[in-house]
N, C-alpha and C. Protein backbone atom coordinates (compact mmCIF):
# COMPACT_ATOMS: atom_id res chain seq x y z
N UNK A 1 -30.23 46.65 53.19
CA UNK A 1 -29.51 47.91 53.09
C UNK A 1 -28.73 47.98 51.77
N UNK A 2 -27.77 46.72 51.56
CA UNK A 2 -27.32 46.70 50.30
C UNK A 2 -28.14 47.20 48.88
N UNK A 3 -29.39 46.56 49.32
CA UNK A 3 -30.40 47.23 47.77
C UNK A 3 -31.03 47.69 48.01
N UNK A 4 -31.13 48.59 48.77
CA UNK A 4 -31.30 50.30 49.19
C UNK A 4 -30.36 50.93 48.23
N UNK A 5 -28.86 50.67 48.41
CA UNK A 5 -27.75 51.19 47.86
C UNK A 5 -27.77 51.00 46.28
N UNK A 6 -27.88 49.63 46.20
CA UNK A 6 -28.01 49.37 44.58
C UNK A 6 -28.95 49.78 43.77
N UNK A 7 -29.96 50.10 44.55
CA UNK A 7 -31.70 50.60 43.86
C UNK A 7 -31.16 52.30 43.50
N UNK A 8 -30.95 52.51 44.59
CA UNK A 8 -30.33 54.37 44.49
C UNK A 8 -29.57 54.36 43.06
N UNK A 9 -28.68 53.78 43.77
CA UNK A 9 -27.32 53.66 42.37
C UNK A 9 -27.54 53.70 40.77
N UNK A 10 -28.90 52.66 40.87
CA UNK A 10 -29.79 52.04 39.61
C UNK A 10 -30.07 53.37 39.05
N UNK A 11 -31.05 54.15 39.70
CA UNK A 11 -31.56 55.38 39.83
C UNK A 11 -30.89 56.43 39.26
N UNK A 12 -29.87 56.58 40.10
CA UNK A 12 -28.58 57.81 39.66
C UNK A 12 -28.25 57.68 38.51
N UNK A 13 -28.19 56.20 38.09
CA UNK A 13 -27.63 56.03 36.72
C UNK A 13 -28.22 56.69 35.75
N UNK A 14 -29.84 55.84 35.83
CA UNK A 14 -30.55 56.42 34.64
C UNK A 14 -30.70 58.30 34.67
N UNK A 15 -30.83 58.44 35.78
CA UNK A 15 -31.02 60.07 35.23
C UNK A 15 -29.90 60.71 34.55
N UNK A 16 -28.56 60.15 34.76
CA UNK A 16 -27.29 60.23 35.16
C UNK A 16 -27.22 61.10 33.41
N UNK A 17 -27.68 59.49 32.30
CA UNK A 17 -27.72 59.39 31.33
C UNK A 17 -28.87 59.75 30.27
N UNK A 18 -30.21 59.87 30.90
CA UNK A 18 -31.67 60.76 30.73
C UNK A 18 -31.15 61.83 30.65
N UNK A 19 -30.27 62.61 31.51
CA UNK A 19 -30.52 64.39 31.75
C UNK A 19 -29.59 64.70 30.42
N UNK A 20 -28.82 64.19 29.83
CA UNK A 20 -27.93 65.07 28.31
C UNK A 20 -28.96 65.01 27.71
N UNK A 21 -29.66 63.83 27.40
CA UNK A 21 -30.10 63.27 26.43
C UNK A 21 -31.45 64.59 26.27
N UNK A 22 -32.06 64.96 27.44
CA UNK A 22 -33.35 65.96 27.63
C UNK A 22 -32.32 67.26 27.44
N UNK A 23 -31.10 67.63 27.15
CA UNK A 23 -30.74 68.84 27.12
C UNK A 23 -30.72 68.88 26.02
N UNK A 24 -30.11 68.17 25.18
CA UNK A 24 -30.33 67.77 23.71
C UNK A 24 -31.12 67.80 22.77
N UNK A 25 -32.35 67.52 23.44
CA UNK A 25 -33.46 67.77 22.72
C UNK A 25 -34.33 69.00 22.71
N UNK A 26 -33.73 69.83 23.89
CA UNK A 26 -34.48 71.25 24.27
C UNK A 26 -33.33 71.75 23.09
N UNK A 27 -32.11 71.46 22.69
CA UNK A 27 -31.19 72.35 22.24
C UNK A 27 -31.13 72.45 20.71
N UNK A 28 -32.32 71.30 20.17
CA UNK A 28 -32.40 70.94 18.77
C UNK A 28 -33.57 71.53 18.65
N UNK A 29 -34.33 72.26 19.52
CA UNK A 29 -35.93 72.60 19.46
C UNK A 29 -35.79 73.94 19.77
N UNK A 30 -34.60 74.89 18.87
CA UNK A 30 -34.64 75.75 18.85
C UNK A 30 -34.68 76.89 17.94
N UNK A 31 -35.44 77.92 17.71
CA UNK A 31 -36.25 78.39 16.30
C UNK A 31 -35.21 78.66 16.02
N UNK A 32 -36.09 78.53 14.47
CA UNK A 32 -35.06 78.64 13.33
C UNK A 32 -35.02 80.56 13.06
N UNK A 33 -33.61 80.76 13.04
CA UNK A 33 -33.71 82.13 12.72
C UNK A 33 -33.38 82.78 10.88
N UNK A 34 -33.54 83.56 10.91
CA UNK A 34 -32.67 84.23 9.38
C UNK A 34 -32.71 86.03 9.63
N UNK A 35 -31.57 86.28 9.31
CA UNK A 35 -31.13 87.79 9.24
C UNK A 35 -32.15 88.83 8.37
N UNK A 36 -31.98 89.38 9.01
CA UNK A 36 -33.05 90.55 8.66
C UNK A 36 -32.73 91.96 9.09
N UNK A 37 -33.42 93.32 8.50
CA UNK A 37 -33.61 94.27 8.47
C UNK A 37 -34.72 94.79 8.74
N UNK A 38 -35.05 95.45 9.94
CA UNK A 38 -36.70 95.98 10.44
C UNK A 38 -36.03 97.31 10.99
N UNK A 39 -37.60 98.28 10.56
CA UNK A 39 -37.73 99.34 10.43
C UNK A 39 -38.70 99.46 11.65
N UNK A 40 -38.32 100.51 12.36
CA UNK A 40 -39.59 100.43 13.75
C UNK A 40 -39.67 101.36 14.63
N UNK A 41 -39.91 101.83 15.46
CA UNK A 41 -40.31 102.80 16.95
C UNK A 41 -39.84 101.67 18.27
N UNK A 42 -38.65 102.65 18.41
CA UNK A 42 -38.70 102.04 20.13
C UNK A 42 -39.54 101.96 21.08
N UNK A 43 -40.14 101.32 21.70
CA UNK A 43 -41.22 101.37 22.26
C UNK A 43 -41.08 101.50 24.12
N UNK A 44 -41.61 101.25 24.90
CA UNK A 44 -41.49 100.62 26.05
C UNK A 44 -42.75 100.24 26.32
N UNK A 45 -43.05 99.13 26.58
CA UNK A 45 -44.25 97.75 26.02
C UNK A 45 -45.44 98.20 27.48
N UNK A 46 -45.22 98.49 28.53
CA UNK A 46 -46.17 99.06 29.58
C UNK A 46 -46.60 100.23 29.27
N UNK A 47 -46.04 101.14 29.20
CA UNK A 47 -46.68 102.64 28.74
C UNK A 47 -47.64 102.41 27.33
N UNK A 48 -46.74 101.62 26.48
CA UNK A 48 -47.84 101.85 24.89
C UNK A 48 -49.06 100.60 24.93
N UNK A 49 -48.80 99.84 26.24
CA UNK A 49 -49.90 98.99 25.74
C UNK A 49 -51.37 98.79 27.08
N UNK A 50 -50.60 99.66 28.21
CA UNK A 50 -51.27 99.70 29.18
C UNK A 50 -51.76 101.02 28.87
N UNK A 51 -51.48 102.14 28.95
CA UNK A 51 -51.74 103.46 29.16
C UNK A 51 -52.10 104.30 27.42
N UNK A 52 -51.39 104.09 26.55
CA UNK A 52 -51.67 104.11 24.91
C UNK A 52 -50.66 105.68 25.22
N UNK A 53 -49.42 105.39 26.10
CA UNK A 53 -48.56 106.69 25.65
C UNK A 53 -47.60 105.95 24.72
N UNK A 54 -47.38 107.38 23.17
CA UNK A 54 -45.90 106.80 22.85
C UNK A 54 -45.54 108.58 22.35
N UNK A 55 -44.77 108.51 21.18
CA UNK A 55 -43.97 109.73 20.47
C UNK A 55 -43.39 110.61 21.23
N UNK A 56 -42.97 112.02 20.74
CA UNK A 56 -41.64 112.52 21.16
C UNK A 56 -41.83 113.31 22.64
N UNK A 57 -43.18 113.33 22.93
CA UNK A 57 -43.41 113.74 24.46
C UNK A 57 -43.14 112.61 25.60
N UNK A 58 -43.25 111.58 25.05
CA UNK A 58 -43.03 110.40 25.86
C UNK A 58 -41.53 109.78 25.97
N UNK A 59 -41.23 110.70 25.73
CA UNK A 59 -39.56 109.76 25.46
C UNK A 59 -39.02 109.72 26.63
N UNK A 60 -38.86 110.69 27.37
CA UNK A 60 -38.17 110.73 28.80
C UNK A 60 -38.66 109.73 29.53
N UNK A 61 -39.99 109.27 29.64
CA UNK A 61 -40.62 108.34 30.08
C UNK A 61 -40.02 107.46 29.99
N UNK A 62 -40.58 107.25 29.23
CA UNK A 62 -40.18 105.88 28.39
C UNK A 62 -38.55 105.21 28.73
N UNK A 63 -37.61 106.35 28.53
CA UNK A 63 -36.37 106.17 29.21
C UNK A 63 -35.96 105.65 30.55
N UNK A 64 -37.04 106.35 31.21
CA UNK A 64 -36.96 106.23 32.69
C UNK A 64 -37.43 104.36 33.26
N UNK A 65 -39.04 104.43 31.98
CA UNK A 65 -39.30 102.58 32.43
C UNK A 65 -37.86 101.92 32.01
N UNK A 66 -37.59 101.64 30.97
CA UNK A 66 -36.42 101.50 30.44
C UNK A 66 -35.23 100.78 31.56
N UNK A 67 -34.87 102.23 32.53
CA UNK A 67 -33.94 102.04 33.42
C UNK A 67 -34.47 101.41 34.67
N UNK A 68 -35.96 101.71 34.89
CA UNK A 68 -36.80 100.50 35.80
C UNK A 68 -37.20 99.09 35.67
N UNK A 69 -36.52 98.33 34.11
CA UNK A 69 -36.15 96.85 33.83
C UNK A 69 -37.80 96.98 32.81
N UNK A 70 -38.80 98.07 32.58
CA UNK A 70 -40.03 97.74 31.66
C UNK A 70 -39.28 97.53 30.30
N UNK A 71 -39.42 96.35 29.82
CA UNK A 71 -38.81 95.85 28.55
C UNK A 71 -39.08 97.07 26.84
N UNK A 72 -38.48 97.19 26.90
CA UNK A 72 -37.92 98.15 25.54
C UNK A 72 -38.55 96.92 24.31
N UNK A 73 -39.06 97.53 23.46
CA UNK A 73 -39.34 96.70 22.16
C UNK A 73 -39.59 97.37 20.90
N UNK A 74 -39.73 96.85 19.81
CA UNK A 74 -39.57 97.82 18.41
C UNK A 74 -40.90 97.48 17.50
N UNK A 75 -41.82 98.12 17.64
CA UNK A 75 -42.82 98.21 16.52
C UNK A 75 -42.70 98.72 15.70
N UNK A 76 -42.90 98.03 14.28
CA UNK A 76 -43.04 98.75 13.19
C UNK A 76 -44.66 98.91 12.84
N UNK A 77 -44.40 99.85 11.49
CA UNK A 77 -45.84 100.16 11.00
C UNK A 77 -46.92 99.50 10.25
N UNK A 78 -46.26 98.10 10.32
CA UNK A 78 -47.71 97.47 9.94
C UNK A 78 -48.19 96.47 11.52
N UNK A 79 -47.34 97.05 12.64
CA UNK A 79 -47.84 96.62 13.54
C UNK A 79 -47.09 95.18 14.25
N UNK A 80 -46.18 95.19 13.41
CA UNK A 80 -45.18 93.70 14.12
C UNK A 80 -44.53 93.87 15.08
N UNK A 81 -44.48 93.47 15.68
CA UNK A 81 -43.70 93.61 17.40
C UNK A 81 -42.67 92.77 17.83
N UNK A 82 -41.40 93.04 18.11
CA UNK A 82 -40.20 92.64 18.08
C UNK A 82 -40.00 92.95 19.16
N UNK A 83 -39.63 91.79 19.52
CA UNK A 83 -39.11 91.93 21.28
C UNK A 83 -37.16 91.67 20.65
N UNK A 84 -36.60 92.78 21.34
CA UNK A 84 -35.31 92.11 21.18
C UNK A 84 -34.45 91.24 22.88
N UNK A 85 -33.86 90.58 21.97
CA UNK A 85 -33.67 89.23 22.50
C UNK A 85 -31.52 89.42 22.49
N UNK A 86 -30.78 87.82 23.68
CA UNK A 86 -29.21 88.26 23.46
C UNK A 86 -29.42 87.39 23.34
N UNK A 87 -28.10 86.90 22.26
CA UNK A 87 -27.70 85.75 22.20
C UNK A 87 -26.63 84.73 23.29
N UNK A 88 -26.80 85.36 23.87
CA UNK A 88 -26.02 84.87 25.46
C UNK A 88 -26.83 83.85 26.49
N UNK A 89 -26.95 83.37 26.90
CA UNK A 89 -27.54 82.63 27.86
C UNK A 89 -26.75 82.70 29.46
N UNK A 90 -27.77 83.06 30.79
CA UNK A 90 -28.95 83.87 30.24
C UNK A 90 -29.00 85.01 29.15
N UNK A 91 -30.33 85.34 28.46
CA UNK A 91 -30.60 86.27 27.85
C UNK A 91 -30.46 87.53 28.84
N UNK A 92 -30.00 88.76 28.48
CA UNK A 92 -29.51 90.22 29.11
C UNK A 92 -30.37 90.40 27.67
N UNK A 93 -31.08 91.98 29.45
CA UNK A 93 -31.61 93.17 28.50
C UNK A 93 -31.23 93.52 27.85
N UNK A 94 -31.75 94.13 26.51
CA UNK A 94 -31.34 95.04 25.51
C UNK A 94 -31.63 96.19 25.85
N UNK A 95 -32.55 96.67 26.52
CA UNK A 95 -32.76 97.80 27.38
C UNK A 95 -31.13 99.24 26.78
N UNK A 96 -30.31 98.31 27.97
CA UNK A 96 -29.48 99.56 27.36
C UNK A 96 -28.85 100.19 26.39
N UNK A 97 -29.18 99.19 25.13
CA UNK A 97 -28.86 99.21 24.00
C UNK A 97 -29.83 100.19 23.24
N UNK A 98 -31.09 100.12 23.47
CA UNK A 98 -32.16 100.92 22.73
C UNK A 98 -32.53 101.95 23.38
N UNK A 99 -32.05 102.32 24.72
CA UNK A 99 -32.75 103.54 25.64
C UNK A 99 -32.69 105.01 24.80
N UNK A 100 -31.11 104.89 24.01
CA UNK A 100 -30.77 105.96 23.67
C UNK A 100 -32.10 106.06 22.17
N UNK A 101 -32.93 105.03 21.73
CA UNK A 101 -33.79 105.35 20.90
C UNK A 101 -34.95 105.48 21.36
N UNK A 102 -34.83 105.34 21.93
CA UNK A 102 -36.65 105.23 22.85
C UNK A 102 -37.40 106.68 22.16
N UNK A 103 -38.93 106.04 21.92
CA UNK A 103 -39.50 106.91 21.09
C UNK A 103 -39.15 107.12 19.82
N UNK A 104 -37.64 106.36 19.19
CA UNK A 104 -37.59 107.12 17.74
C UNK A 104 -37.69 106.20 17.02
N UNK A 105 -37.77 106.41 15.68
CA UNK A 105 -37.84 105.28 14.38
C UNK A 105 -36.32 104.89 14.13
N UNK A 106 -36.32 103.43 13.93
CA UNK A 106 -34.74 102.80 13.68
C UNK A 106 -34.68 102.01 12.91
N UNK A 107 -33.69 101.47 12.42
CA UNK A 107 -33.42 100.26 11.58
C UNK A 107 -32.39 99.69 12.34
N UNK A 108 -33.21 98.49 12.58
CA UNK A 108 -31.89 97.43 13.81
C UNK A 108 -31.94 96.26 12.19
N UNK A 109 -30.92 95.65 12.40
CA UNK A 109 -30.31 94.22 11.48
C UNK A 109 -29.62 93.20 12.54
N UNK A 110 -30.25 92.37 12.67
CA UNK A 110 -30.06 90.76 13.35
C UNK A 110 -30.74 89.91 12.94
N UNK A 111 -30.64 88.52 13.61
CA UNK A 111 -31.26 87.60 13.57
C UNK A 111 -32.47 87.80 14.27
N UNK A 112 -33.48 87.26 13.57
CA UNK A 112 -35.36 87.43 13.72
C UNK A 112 -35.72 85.93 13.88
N UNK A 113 -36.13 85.78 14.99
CA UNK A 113 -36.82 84.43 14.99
C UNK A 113 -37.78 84.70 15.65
N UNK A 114 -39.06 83.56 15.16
CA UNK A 114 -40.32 83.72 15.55
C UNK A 114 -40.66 82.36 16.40
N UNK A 115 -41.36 82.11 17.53
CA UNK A 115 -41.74 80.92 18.45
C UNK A 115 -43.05 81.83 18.68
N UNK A 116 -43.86 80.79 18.77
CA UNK A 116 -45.04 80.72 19.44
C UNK A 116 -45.98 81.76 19.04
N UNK A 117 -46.24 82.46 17.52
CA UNK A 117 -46.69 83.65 17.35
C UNK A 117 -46.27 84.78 17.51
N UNK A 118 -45.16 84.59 18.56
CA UNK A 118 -43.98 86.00 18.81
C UNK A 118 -42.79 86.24 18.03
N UNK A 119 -42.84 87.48 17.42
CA UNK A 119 -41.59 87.71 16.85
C UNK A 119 -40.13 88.27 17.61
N UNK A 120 -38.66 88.17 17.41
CA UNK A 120 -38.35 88.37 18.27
C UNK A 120 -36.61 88.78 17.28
N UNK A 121 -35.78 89.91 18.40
CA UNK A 121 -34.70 90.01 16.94
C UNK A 121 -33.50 89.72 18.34
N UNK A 122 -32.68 89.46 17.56
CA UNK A 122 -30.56 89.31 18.23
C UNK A 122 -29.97 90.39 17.42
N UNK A 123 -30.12 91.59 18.40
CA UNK A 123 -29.97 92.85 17.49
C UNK A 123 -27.94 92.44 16.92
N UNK A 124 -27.75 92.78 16.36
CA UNK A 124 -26.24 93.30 15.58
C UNK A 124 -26.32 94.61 15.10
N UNK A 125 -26.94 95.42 14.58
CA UNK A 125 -26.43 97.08 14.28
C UNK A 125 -28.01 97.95 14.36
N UNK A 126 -27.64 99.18 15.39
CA UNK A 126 -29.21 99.68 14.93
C UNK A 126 -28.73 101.12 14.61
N UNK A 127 -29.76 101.64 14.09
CA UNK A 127 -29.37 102.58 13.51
C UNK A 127 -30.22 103.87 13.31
N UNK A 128 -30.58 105.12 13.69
CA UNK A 128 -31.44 106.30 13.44
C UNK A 128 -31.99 105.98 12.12
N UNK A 129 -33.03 106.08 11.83
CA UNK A 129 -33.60 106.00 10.36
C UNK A 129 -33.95 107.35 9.75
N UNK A 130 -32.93 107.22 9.11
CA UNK A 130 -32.24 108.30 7.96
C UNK A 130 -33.92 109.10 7.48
């Protein structure tokens, strides 16, 4: 019974001291960003990529997925696709941040980081494009 107890104990330890060490390394393996300026169309990513609706007839729509959690995103015109992203953990929608653009052309400025072939922004200021 005793090394039942001590085997456990053994056990507890190592993970005890394993589990920072694995947080650590998820926390250093995280993309590298740099600030930027993108020019783009609010999108809502089910309607324009399932169905091929977008522009100024679609906007109400689009609003409406929006407020039904369908992720909001910003294409520009050579076709790059920006998912925006919080810098909070968990990550929170941006949703309500972009609804009021949905359908229009903007200039958002944040941090842009790219993982896995995906581009992705930490909006800080967006803006109607003048």
């Amino acid at each position: 019974m005793v090394k039942r107890i001590m085997a456990g104990l053994g056990i507890t330890a190592v993970f005890a001291f394993a589990l920072p060490t694995a947080v650590e390394a998820q926390m250093t393996s995280a993309p590298k960003h740099e600030q930027a300026t993108i020019t783009g169309t609010v999108i809502d990513l089910s309607c324009k990529f399932r169905h091929g609706l977008s522009g100024a007839d679609h906007r109400m729509c689009s609003q409406v997925c929006a407020d039904k959690g369908i992720p909001l995103a910003i294409l520009t015109s050579n076709g790059s696709l920006y998912l925006p992203v919080s810098g909070g953990m968990p990550g929170e929608s941006q949703n309500a941040r972009l609804k009021e653009f949905a359908e229009q052309e903007v200039t958002i400025t944040g941090k842009v980081l790219e993982a896995g072939g995906a581009k992705a922004i930490e909006i800080e200021k967006i803006a109607r494009k003048s």
